[in-house]
C-alpha atoms as a PDB file:
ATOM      1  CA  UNK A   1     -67.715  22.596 -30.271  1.00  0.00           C
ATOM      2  CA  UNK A   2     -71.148  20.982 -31.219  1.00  0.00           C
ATOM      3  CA  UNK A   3     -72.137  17.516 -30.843  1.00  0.00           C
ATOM      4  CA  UNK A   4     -73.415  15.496 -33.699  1.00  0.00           C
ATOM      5  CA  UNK A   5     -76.695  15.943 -32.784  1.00  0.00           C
ATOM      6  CA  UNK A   6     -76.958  19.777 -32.618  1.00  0.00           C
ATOM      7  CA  UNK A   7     -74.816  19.773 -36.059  1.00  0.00           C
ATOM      8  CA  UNK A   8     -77.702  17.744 -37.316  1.00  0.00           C
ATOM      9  CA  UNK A   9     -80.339  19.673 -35.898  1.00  0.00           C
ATOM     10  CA  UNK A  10     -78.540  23.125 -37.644  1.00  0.00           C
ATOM     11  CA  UNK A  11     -78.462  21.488 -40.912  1.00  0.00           C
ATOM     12  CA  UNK A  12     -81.865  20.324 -40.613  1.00  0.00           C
ATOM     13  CA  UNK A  13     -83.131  23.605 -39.908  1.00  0.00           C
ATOM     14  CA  UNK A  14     -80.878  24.934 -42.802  1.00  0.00           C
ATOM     15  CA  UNK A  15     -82.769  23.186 -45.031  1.00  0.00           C
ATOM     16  CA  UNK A  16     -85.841  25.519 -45.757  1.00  0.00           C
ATOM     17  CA  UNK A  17     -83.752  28.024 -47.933  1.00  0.00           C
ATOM     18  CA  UNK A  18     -82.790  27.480 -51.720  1.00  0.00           C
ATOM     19  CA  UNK A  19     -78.497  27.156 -52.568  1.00  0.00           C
ATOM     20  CA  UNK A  20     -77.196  29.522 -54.902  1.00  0.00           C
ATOM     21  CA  UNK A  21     -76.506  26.921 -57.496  1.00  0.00           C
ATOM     22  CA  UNK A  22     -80.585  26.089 -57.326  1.00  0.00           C
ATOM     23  CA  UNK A  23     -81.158  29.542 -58.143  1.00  0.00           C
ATOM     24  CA  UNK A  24     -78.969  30.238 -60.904  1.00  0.00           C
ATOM     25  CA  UNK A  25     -79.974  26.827 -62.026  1.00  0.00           C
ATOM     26  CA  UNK A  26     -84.005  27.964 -61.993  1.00  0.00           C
ATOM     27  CA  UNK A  27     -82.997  31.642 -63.851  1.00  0.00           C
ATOM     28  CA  UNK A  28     -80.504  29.703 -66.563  1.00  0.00           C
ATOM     29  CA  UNK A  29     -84.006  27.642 -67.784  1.00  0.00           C
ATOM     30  CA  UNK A  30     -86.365  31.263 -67.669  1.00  0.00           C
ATOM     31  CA  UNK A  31     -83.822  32.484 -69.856  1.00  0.00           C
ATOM     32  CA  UNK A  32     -83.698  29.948 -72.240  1.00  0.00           C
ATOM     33  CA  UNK A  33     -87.780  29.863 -71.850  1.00  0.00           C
ATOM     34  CA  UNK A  34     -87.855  33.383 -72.909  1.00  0.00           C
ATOM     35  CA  UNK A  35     -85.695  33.343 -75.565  1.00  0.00           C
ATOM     36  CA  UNK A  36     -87.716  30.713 -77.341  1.00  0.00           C
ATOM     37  CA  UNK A  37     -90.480  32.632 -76.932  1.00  0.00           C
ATOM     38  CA  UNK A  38     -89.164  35.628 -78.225  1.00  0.00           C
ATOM     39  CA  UNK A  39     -87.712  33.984 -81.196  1.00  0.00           C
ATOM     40  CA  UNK A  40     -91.414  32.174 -82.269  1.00  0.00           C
ATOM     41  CA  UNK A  41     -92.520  35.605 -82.250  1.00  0.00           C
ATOM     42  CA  UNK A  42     -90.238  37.132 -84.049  1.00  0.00           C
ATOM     43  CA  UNK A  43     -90.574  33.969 -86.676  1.00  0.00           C
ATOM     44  CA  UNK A  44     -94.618  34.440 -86.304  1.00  0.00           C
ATOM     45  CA  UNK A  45     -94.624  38.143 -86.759  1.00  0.00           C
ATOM     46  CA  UNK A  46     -92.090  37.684 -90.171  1.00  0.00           C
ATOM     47  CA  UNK A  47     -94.473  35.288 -91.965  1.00  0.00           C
ATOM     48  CA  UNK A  48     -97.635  37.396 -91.197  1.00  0.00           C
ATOM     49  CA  UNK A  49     -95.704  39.853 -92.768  1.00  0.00           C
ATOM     50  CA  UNK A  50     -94.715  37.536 -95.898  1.00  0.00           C
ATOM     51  CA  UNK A  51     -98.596  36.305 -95.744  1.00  0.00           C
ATOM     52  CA  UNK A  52     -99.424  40.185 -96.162  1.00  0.00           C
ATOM     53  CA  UNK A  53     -97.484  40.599 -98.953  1.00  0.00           C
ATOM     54  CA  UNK A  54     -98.514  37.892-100.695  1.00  0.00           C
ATOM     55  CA  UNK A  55    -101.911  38.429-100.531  1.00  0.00           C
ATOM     56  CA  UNK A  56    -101.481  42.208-101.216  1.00  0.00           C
ATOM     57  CA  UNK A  57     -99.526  41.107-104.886  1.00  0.00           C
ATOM     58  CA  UNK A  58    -102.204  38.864-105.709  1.00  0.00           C
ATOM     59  CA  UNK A  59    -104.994  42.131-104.936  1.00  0.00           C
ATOM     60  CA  UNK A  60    -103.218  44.333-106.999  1.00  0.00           C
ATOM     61  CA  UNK A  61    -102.617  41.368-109.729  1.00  0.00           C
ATOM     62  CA  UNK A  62    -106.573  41.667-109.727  1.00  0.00           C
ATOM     63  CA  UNK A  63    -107.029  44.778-110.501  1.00  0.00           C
ATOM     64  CA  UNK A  64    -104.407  45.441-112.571  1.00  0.00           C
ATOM     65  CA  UNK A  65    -106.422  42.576-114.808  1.00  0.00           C
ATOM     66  CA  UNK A  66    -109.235  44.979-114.496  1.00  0.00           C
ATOM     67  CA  UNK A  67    -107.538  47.794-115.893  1.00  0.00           C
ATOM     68  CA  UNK A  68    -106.416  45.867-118.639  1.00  0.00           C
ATOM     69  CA  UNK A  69    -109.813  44.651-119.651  1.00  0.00           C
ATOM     70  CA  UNK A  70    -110.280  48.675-119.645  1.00  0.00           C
ATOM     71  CA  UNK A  71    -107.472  49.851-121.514  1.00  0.00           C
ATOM     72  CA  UNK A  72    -106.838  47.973-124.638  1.00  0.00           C
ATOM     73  CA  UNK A  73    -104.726  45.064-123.019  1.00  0.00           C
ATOM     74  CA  UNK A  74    -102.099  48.028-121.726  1.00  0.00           C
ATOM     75  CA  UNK A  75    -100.508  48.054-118.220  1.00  0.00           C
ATOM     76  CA  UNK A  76    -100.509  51.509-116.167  1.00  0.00           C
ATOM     77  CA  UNK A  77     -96.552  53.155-116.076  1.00  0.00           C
ATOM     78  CA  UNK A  78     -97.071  52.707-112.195  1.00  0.00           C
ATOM     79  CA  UNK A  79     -98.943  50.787-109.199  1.00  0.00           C
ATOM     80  CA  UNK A  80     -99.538  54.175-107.516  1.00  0.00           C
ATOM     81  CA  UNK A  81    -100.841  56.561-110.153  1.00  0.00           C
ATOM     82  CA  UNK A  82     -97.309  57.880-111.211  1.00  0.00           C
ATOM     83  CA  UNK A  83     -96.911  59.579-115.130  1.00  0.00           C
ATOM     84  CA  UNK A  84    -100.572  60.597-115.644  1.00  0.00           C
ATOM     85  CA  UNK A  85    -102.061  57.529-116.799  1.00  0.00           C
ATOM     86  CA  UNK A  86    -104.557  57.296-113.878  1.00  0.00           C
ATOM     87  CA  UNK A  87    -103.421  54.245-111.705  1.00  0.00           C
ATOM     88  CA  UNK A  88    -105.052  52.019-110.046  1.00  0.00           C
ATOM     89  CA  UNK A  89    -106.819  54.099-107.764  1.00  0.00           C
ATOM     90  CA  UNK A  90    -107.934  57.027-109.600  1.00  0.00           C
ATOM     91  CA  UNK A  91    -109.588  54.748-112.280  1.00  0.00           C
ATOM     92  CA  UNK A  92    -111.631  53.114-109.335  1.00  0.00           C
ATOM     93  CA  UNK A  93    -109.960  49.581-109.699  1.00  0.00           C
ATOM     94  CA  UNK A  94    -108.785  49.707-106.450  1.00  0.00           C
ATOM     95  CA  UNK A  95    -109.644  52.250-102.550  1.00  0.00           C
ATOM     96  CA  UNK A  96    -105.930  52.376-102.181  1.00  0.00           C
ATOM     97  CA  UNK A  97    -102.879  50.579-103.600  1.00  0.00           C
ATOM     98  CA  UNK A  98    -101.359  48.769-100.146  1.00  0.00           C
ATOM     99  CA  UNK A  99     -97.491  49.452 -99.347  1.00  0.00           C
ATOM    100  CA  UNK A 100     -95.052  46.801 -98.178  1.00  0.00           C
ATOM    101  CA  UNK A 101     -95.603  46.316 -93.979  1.00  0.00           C
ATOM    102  CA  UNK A 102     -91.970  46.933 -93.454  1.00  0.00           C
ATOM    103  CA  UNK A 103     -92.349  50.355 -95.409  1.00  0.00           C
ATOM    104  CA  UNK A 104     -92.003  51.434 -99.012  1.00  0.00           C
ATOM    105  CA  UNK A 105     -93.573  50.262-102.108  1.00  0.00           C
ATOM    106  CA  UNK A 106     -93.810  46.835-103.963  1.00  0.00           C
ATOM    107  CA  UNK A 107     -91.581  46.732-106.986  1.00  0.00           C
ATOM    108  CA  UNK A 108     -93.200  47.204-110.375  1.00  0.00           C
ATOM    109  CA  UNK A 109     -92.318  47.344-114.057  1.00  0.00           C
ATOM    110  CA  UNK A 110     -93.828  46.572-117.675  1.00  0.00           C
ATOM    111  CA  UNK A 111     -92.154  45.993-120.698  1.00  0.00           C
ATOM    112  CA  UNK A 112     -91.725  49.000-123.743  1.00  0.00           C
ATOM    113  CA  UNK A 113     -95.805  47.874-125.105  1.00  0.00           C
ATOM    114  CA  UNK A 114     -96.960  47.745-121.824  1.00  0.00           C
ATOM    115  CA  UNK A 115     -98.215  44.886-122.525  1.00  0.00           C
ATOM    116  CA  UNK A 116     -96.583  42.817-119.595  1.00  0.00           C
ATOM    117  CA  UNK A 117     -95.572  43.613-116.306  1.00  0.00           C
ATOM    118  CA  UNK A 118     -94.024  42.158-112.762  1.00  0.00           C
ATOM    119  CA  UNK A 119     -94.111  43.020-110.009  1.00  0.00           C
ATOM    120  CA  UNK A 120     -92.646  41.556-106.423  1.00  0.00           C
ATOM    121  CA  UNK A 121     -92.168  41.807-103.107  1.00  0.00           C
ATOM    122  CA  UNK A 122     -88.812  40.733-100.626  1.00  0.00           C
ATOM    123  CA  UNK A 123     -89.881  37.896 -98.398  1.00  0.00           C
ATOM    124  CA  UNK A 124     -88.664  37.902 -94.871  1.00  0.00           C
ATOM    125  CA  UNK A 125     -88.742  34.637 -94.438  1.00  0.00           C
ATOM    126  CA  UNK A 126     -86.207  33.253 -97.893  1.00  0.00           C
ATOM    127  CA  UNK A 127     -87.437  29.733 -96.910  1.00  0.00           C
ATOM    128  CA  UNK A 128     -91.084  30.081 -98.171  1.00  0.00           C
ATOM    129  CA  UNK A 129     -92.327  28.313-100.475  1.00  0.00           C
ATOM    130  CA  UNK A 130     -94.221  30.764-102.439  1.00  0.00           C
ATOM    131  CA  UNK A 131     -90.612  31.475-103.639  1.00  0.00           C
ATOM    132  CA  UNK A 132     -90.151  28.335-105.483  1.00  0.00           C
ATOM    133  CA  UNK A 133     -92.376  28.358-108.215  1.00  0.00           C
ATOM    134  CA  UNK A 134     -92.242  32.570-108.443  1.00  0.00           C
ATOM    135  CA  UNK A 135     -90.753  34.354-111.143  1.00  0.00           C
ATOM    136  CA  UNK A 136     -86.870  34.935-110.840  1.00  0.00           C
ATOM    137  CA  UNK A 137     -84.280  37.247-112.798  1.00  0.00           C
ATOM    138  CA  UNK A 138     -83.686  41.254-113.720  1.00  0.00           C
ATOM    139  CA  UNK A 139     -86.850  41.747-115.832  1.00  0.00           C
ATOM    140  CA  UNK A 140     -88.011  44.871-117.208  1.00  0.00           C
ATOM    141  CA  UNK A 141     -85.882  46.789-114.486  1.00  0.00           C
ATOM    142  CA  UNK A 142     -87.277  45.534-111.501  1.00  0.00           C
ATOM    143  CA  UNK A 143     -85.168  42.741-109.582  1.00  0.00           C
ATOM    144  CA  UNK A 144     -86.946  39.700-108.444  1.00  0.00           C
ATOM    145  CA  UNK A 145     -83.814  37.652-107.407  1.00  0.00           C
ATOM    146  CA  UNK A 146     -84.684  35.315-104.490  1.00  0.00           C
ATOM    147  CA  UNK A 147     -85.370  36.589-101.508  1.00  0.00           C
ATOM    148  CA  UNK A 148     -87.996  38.518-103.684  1.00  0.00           C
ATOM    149  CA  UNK A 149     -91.058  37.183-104.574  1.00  0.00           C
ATOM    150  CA  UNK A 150     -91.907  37.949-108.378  1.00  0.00           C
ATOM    151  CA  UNK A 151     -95.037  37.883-109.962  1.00  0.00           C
ATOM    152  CA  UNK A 152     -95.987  38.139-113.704  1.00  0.00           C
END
Protein backbone atom coordinates (compact mmCIF):
# COMPACT_ATOMS: atom_id res chain seq x y z
CA UNK A 1 0.00 0.00 0.00
CA UNK A 2 1.19 3.70 -0.44
CA UNK A 3 0.81 6.44 1.90
CA UNK A 4 -0.82 9.65 0.95
CA UNK A 5 2.19 11.24 0.46
CA UNK A 6 3.91 8.91 -2.07
CA UNK A 7 0.31 8.74 -3.92
CA UNK A 8 0.78 12.45 -4.16
CA UNK A 9 4.20 12.47 -5.13
CA UNK A 10 3.18 9.71 -8.22
CA UNK A 11 0.50 11.91 -9.37
CA UNK A 12 2.61 14.84 -9.24
CA UNK A 13 5.15 13.34 -11.27
CA UNK A 14 2.31 12.05 -13.61
CA UNK A 15 1.60 15.27 -14.46
CA UNK A 16 4.16 16.12 -17.31
CA UNK A 17 2.31 13.92 -19.99
CA UNK A 18 -0.89 15.03 -22.01
CA UNK A 19 -4.51 12.65 -21.30
CA UNK A 20 -5.96 11.14 -24.19
CA UNK A 21 -9.01 13.29 -24.07
CA UNK A 22 -6.38 16.51 -24.42
CA UNK A 23 -5.19 15.00 -27.46
CA UNK A 24 -8.15 14.11 -29.29
CA UNK A 25 -9.42 17.38 -28.03
CA UNK A 26 -6.17 19.36 -29.79
CA UNK A 27 -6.63 17.02 -33.30
CA UNK A 28 -10.76 17.59 -33.26
CA UNK A 29 -9.85 21.72 -33.61
CA UNK A 30 -6.79 20.96 -36.56
CA UNK A 31 -9.44 19.28 -38.26
CA UNK A 32 -11.94 21.70 -38.18
CA UNK A 33 -8.90 24.36 -38.88
CA UNK A 34 -8.18 22.56 -42.00
CA UNK A 35 -11.32 22.11 -43.28
CA UNK A 36 -12.00 25.81 -43.26
CA UNK A 37 -9.11 26.30 -44.96
CA UNK A 38 -9.69 23.99 -47.54
CA UNK A 39 -13.14 25.16 -48.14
CA UNK A 40 -11.91 29.21 -48.60
CA UNK A 41 -9.84 27.76 -51.17
CA UNK A 42 -11.96 25.92 -52.88
CA UNK A 43 -14.53 29.14 -52.66
CA UNK A 44 -11.32 31.43 -53.74
CA UNK A 45 -10.20 29.24 -56.55
CA UNK A 46 -14.23 29.09 -57.98
CA UNK A 47 -14.58 32.89 -58.21
CA UNK A 48 -11.12 33.40 -59.89
CA UNK A 49 -12.50 31.11 -62.15
CA UNK A 50 -15.98 33.08 -62.52
CA UNK A 51 -13.66 36.43 -62.57
CA UNK A 52 -11.88 34.67 -65.68
CA UNK A 53 -14.79 34.13 -67.41
CA UNK A 54 -16.16 37.20 -67.06
CA UNK A 55 -13.50 39.09 -68.16
CA UNK A 56 -12.80 36.65 -71.07
CA UNK A 57 -16.83 37.39 -72.39
CA UNK A 58 -16.32 40.94 -72.13
CA UNK A 59 -12.68 40.45 -74.50
CA UNK A 60 -14.35 38.61 -76.96
CA UNK A 61 -17.56 41.11 -76.72
CA UNK A 62 -14.70 43.59 -77.91
CA UNK A 63 -13.69 42.20 -80.66
CA UNK A 64 -16.53 40.78 -81.89
CA UNK A 65 -17.59 44.80 -82.02
CA UNK A 66 -14.54 45.05 -84.13
CA UNK A 67 -15.52 42.63 -86.57
CA UNK A 68 -18.71 44.12 -86.90
CA UNK A 69 -17.43 47.56 -87.64
CA UNK A 70 -15.59 45.31 -90.46
CA UNK A 71 -18.25 43.36 -91.85
CA UNK A 72 -21.31 45.29 -92.60
CA UNK A 73 -22.87 45.12 -88.98
CA UNK A 74 -22.79 40.97 -89.41
CA UNK A 75 -21.73 38.58 -86.59
CA UNK A 76 -19.17 35.62 -87.49
CA UNK A 77 -21.24 31.86 -87.53
CA UNK A 78 -18.66 31.06 -84.66
CA UNK A 79 -16.24 32.43 -81.76
CA UNK A 80 -13.52 30.05 -83.01
CA UNK A 81 -13.34 30.38 -86.78
CA UNK A 82 -15.95 27.55 -87.51
CA UNK A 83 -18.00 27.66 -91.28
CA UNK A 84 -15.39 29.67 -93.25
CA UNK A 85 -16.22 33.06 -92.36
CA UNK A 86 -12.78 33.81 -90.80
CA UNK A 87 -13.38 34.18 -86.95
CA UNK A 88 -12.06 36.08 -84.71
CA UNK A 89 -8.65 35.10 -84.97
CA UNK A 90 -7.91 34.67 -88.50
CA UNK A 91 -9.26 38.23 -89.25
CA UNK A 92 -6.65 39.56 -86.62
CA UNK A 93 -9.36 40.82 -84.07
CA UNK A 94 -8.13 38.74 -81.60
CA UNK A 95 -4.19 36.24 -80.81
CA UNK A 96 -6.49 33.52 -79.70
CA UNK A 97 -10.15 33.14 -78.71
CA UNK A 98 -9.76 31.98 -74.71
CA UNK A 99 -11.70 28.64 -73.64
CA UNK A 100 -13.67 28.25 -70.43
CA UNK A 101 -10.89 27.37 -67.32
CA UNK A 102 -12.85 24.33 -66.45
CA UNK A 103 -12.51 23.13 -70.21
CA UNK A 104 -14.56 23.55 -73.35
CA UNK A 105 -15.81 26.51 -75.11
CA UNK A 106 -18.07 29.54 -74.16
CA UNK A 107 -21.52 29.23 -75.63
CA UNK A 108 -22.30 31.28 -78.72
CA UNK A 109 -25.12 31.96 -81.15
CA UNK A 110 -26.58 34.82 -83.53
CA UNK A 111 -29.82 35.18 -84.82
CA UNK A 112 -30.86 34.11 -88.85
CA UNK A 113 -29.29 38.08 -90.07
CA UNK A 114 -26.52 37.73 -88.00
CA UNK A 115 -27.15 40.66 -86.88
CA UNK A 116 -27.26 39.78 -83.04
CA UNK A 117 -25.65 37.37 -81.03
CA UNK A 118 -25.09 35.94 -77.19
CA UNK A 119 -23.01 34.42 -75.88
CA UNK A 120 -22.37 33.04 -72.03
CA UNK A 121 -20.57 31.32 -69.77
CA UNK A 122 -21.78 28.82 -66.47
CA UNK A 123 -20.74 30.52 -63.29
CA UNK A 124 -19.41 28.39 -60.53
CA UNK A 125 -20.32 30.36 -58.05
CA UNK A 126 -24.72 30.82 -58.89
CA UNK A 127 -24.59 33.53 -56.14
CA UNK A 128 -22.70 36.23 -58.18
CA UNK A 129 -23.92 39.06 -58.90
CA UNK A 130 -22.89 39.50 -62.40
CA UNK A 131 -25.86 37.06 -62.80
CA UNK A 132 -28.50 39.44 -61.86
CA UNK A 133 -28.62 41.94 -64.33
CA UNK A 134 -27.27 39.24 -67.29
CA UNK A 135 -29.29 38.11 -69.99
CA UNK A 136 -31.58 35.00 -69.19
CA UNK A 137 -33.71 32.51 -71.46
CA UNK A 138 -33.19 29.90 -74.64
CA UNK A 139 -32.11 32.50 -77.24
CA UNK A 140 -30.97 31.80 -80.59
CA UNK A 141 -30.06 28.13 -79.45
CA UNK A 142 -27.73 28.77 -76.88
CA UNK A 143 -29.06 28.41 -73.14
CA UNK A 144 -28.27 31.13 -70.75
CA UNK A 145 -30.57 29.93 -67.86
CA UNK A 146 -29.06 30.93 -64.48
CA UNK A 147 -26.27 29.47 -63.43
CA UNK A 148 -25.06 30.82 -66.91
CA UNK A 149 -23.98 34.07 -67.40
CA UNK A 150 -25.44 35.56 -70.78
CA UNK A 151 -24.27 38.31 -72.63
CA UNK A 152 -25.82 40.18 -75.64
Amino acid sequence: MYTVSEILKRRKEKKNAFTMIELLVVIAIIGILIAAIVIAFVSARQKSRDARRKTDLKNIQIALQLYVDDYDGKYPSGLYGQMGDGGLVSGGYMSSVPHDPSGGDYAYGRKGNRKEYIMGARLENSKDSALDDDMDGIIFGVDVNDPVYGVQ
